[in-house]
C-alpha atoms as a PDB file:
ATOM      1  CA  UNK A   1       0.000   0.000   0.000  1.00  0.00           C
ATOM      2  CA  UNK A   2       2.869   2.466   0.472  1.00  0.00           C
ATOM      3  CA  UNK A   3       4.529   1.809  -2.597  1.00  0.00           C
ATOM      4  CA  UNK A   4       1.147   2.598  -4.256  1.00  0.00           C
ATOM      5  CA  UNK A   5       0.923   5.931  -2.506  1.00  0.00           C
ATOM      6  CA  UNK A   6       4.698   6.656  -3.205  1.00  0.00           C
ATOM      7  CA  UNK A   7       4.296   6.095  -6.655  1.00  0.00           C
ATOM      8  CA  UNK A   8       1.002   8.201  -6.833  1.00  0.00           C
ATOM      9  CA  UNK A   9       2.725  10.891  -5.454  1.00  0.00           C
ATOM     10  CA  UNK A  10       5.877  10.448  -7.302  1.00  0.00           C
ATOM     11  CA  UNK A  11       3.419  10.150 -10.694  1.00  0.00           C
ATOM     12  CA  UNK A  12       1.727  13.303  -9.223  1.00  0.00           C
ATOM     13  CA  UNK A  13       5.189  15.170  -8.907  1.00  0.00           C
ATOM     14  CA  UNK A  14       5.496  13.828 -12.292  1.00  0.00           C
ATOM     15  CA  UNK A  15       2.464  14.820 -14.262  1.00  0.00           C
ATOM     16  CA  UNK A  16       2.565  18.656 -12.505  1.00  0.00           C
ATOM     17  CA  UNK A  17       6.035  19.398 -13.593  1.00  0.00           C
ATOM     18  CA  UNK A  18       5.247  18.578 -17.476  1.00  0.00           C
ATOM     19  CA  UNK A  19       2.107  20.847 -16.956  1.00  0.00           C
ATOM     20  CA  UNK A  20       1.808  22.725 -19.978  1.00  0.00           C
ATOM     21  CA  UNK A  21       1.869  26.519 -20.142  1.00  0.00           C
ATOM     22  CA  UNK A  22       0.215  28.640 -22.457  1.00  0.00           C
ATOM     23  CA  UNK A  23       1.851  30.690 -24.512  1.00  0.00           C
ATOM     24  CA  UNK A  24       0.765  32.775 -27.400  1.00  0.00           C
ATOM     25  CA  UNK A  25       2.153  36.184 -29.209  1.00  0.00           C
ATOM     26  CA  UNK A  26       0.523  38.976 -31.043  1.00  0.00           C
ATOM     27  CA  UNK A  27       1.505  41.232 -33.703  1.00  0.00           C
ATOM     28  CA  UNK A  28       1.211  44.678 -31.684  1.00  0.00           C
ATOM     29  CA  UNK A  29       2.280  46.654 -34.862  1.00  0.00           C
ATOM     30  CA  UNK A  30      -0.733  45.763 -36.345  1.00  0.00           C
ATOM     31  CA  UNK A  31      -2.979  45.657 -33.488  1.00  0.00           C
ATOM     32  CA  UNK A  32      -1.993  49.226 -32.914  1.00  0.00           C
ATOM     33  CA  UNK A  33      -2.676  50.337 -36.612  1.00  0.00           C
ATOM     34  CA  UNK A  34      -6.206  48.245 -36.431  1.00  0.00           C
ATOM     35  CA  UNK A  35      -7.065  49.599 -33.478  1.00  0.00           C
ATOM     36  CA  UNK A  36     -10.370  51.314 -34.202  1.00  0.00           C
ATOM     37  CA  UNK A  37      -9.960  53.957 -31.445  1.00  0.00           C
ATOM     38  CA  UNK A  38      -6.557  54.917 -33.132  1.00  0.00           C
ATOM     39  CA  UNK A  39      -7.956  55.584 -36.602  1.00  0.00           C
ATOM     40  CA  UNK A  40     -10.990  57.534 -35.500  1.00  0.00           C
ATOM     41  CA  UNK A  41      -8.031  59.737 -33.124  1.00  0.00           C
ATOM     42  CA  UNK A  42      -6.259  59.837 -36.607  1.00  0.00           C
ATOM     43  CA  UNK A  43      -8.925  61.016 -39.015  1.00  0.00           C
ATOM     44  CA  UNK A  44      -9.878  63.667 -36.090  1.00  0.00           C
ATOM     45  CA  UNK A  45      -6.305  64.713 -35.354  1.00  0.00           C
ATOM     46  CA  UNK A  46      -5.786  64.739 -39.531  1.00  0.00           C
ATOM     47  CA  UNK A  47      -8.479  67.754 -39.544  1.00  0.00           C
ATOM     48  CA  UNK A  48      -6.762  69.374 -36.587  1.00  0.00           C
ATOM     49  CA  UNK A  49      -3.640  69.381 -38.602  1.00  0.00           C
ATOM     50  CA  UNK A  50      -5.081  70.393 -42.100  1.00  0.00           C
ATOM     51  CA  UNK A  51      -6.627  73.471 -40.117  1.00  0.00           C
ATOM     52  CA  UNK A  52      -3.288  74.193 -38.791  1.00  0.00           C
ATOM     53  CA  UNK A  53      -1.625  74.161 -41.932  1.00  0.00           C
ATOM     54  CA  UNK A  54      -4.070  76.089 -43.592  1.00  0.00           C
ATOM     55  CA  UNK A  55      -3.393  79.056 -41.095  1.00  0.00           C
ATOM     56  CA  UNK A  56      -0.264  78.913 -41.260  1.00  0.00           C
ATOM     57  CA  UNK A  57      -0.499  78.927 -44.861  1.00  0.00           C
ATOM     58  CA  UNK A  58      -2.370  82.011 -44.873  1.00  0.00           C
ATOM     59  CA  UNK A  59      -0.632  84.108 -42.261  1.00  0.00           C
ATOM     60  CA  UNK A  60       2.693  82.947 -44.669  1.00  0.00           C
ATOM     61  CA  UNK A  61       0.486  84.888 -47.603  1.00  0.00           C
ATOM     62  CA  UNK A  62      -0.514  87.357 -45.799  1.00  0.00           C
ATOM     63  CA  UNK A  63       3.275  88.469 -44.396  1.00  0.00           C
ATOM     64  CA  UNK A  64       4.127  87.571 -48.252  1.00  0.00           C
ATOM     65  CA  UNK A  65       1.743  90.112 -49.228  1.00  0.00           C
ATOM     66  CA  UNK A  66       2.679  92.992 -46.440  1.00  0.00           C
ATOM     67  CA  UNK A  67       6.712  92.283 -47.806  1.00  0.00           C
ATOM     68  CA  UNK A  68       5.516  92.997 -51.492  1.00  0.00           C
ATOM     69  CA  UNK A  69       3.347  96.116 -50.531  1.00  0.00           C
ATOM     70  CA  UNK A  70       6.418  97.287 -48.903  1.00  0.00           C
ATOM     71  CA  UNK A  71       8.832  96.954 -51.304  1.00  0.00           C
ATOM     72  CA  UNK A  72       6.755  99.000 -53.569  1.00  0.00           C
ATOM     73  CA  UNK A  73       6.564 102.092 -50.570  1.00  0.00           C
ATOM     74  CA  UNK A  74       9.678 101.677 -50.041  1.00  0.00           C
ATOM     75  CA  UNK A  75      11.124 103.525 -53.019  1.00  0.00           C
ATOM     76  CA  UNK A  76       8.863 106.538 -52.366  1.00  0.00           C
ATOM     77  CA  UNK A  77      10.466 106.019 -48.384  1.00  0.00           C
ATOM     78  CA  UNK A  78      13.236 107.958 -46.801  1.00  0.00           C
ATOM     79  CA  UNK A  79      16.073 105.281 -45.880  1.00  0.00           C
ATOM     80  CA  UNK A  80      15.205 105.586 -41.883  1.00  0.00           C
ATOM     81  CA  UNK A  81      11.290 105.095 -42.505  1.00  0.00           C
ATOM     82  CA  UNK A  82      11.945 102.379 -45.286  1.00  0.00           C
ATOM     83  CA  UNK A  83      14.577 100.781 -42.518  1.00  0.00           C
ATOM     84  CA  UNK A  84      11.833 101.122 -39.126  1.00  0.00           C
ATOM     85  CA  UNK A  85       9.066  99.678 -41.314  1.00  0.00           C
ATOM     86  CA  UNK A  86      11.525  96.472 -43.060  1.00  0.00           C
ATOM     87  CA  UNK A  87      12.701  95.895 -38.859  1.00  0.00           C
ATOM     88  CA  UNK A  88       9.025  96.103 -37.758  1.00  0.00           C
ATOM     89  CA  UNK A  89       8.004  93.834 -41.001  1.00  0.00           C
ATOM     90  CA  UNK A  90      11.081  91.047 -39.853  1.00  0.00           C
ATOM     91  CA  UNK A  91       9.923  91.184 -36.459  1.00  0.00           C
ATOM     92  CA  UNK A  92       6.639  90.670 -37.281  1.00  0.00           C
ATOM     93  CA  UNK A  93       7.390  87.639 -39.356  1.00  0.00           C
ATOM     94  CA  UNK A  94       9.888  85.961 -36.320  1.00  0.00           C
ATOM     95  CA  UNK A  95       6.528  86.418 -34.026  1.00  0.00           C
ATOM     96  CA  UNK A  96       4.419  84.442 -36.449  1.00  0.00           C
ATOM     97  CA  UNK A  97       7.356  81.718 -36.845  1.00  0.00           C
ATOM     98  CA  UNK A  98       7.737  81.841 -32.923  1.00  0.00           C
ATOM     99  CA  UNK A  99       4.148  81.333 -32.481  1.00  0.00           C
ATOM    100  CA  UNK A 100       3.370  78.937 -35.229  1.00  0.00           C
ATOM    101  CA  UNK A 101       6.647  76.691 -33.643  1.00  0.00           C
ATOM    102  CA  UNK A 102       4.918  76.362 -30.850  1.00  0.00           C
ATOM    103  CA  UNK A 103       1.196  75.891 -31.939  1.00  0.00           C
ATOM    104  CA  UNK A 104       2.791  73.125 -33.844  1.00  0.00           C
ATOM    105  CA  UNK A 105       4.470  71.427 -31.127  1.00  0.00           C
ATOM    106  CA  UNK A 106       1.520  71.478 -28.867  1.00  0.00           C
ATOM    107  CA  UNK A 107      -0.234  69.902 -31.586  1.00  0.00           C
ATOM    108  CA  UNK A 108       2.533  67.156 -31.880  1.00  0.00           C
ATOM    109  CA  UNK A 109       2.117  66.949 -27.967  1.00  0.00           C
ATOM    110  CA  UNK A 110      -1.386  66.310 -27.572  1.00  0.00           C
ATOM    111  CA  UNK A 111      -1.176  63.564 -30.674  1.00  0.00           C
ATOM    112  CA  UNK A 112       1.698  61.896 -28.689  1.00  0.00           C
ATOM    113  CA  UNK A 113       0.186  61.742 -25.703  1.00  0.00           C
ATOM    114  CA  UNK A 114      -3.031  60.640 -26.962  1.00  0.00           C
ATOM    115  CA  UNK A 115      -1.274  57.643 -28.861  1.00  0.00           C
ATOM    116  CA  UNK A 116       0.782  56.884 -25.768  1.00  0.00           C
ATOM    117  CA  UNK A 117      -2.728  56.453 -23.933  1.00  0.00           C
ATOM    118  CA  UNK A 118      -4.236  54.042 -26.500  1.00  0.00           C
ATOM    119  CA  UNK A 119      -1.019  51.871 -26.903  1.00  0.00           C
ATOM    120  CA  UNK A 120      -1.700  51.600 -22.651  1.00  0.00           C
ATOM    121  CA  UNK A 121      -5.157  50.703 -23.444  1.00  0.00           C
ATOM    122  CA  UNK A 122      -4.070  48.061 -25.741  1.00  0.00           C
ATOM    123  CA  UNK A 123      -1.002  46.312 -23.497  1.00  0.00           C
ATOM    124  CA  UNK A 124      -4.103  46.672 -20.682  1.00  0.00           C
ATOM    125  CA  UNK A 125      -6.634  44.680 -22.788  1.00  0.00           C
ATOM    126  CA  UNK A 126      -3.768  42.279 -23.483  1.00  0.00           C
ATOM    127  CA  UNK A 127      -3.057  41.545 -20.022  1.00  0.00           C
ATOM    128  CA  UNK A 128      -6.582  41.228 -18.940  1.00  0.00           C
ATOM    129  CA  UNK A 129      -7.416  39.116 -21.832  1.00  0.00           C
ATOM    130  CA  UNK A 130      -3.809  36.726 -20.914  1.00  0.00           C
ATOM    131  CA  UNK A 131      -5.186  36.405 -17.214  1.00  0.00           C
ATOM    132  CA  UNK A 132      -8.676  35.819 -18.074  1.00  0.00           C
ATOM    133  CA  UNK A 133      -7.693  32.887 -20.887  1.00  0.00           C
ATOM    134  CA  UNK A 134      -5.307  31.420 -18.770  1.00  0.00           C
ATOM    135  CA  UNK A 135      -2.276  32.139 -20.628  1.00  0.00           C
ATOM    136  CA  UNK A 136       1.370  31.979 -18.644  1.00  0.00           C
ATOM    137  CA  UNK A 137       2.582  34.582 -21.384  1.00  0.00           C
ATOM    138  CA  UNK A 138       1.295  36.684 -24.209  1.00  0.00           C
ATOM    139  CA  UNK A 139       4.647  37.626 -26.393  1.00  0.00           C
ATOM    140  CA  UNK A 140       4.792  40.935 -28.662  1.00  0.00           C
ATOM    141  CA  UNK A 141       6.004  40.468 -32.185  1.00  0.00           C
ATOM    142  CA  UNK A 142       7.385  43.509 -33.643  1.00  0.00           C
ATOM    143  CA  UNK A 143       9.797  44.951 -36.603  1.00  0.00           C
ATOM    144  CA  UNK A 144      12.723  44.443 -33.558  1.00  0.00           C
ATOM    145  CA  UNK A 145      12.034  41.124 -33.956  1.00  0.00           C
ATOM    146  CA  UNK A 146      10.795  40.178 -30.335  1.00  0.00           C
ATOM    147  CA  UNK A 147       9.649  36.815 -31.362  1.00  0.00           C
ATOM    148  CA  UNK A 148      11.567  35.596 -34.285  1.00  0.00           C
ATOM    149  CA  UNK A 149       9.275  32.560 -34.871  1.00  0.00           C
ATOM    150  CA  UNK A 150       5.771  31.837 -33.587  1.00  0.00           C
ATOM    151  CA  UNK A 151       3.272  28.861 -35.180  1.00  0.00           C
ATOM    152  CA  UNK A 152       0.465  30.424 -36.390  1.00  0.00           C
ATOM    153  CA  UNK A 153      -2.025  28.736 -34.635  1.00  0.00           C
ATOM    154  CA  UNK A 154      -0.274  30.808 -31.190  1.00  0.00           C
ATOM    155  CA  UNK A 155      -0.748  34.447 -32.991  1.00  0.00           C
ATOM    156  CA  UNK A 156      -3.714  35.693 -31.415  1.00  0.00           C
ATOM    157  CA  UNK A 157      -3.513  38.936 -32.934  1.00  0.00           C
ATOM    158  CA  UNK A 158      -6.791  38.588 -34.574  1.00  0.00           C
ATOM    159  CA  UNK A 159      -8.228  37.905 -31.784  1.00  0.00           C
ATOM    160  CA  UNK A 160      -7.614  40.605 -29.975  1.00  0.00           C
ATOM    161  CA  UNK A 161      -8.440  43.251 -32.277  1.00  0.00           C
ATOM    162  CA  UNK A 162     -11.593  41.504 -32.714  1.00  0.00           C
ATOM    163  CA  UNK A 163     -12.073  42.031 -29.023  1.00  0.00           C
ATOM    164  CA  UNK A 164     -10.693  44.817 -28.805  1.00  0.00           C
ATOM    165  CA  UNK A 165     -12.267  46.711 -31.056  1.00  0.00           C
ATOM    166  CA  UNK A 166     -15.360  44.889 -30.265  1.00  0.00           C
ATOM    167  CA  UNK A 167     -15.136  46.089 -26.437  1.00  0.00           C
ATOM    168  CA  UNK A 168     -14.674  49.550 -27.904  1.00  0.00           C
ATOM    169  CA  UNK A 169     -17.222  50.045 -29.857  1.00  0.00           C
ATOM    170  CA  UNK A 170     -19.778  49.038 -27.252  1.00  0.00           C
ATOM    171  CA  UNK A 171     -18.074  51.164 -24.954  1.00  0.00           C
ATOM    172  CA  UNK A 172     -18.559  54.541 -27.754  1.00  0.00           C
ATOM    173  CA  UNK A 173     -22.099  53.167 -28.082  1.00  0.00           C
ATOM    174  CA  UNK A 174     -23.003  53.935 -24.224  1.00  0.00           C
ATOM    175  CA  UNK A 175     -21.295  57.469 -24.852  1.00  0.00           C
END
């Protein structure tokens, strides 16, 4: 009878140190890009940019236009005047750059941050989705090359962006 329960327990020992972990990658370039959150932030933030370059467009005419319509005063300008007005002209035009410069790197700063968020909403979902499905790891796969091989039937990339974007659509839909 002991050597029964001995070798139950030793077949025990056994069978829970070959117990199989589950393991799986996903292709987080492309979940990124498919993310449906991102492209809607990217056809928004695409208009916020077009308007931006449209003003700066036309306040570029517009100094283009003061420059011509004083190069044609001033001939018809004493040197001094002709010099106050080209200074006040060039100092006009390095507020406009100054200003633009940083109009456009607020805008890059509110598109990074808002990308940083969804790529934290995505690693989230990951991880909840891992611990809910029982998986021991969920790898990336990326251009660096994180996981050089995976079989197919481990990329759950799909999915995920079917859940994902599943999970945010019904969360838009309450909003």
């Amino acid at each position: 009878m002991k050597k029964l329960i001995t070798i139950c327990i030793i077949a025990l020992t056994f069978s829970s140190c070959q117990e199989q972990q589950k393991i799986a990658f996903v292709d987080n370039t492309k979940v990124v890009n498919d993310y449906q959150k991102k492209k809607d932030f990217e056809e928004k933030f695409k208009i916020k940019i077009e308007n931006f370059n449209k003003k700066a467009d036309s306040l570029q005419k517009a100094i283009q236009l003061e420059a011509q319509m004083f190069q044609s005063r001033a001939t018809k300008m004493s040197q001094s005047k002709a010099e106050e007005e080209y200074n006040a002209l060039v100092q006009k035009k390095q507020m406009q750059d100054y200003q633009l410069n940083n109009e456009e790197k607020l805008l890059q700063a509110e598109g990074q941050k808002e990308i940083d968020t969804l790529v934290k909403q995505v690693k989230a979902f990951i991880k909840d989705y891992g611990k809910q499905n029982g998986y021991t790891f969920i790898l990336g796969a990326n251009e660096a090359g994180s996981v050089l091989y995976g079989a197919d039937k481990q990329d759950i990339t799909e999915e995920i962006l079917t859940m994902l974007n599943g999970v945010g659509s019904k969360s838009e839909d309450k909003e």
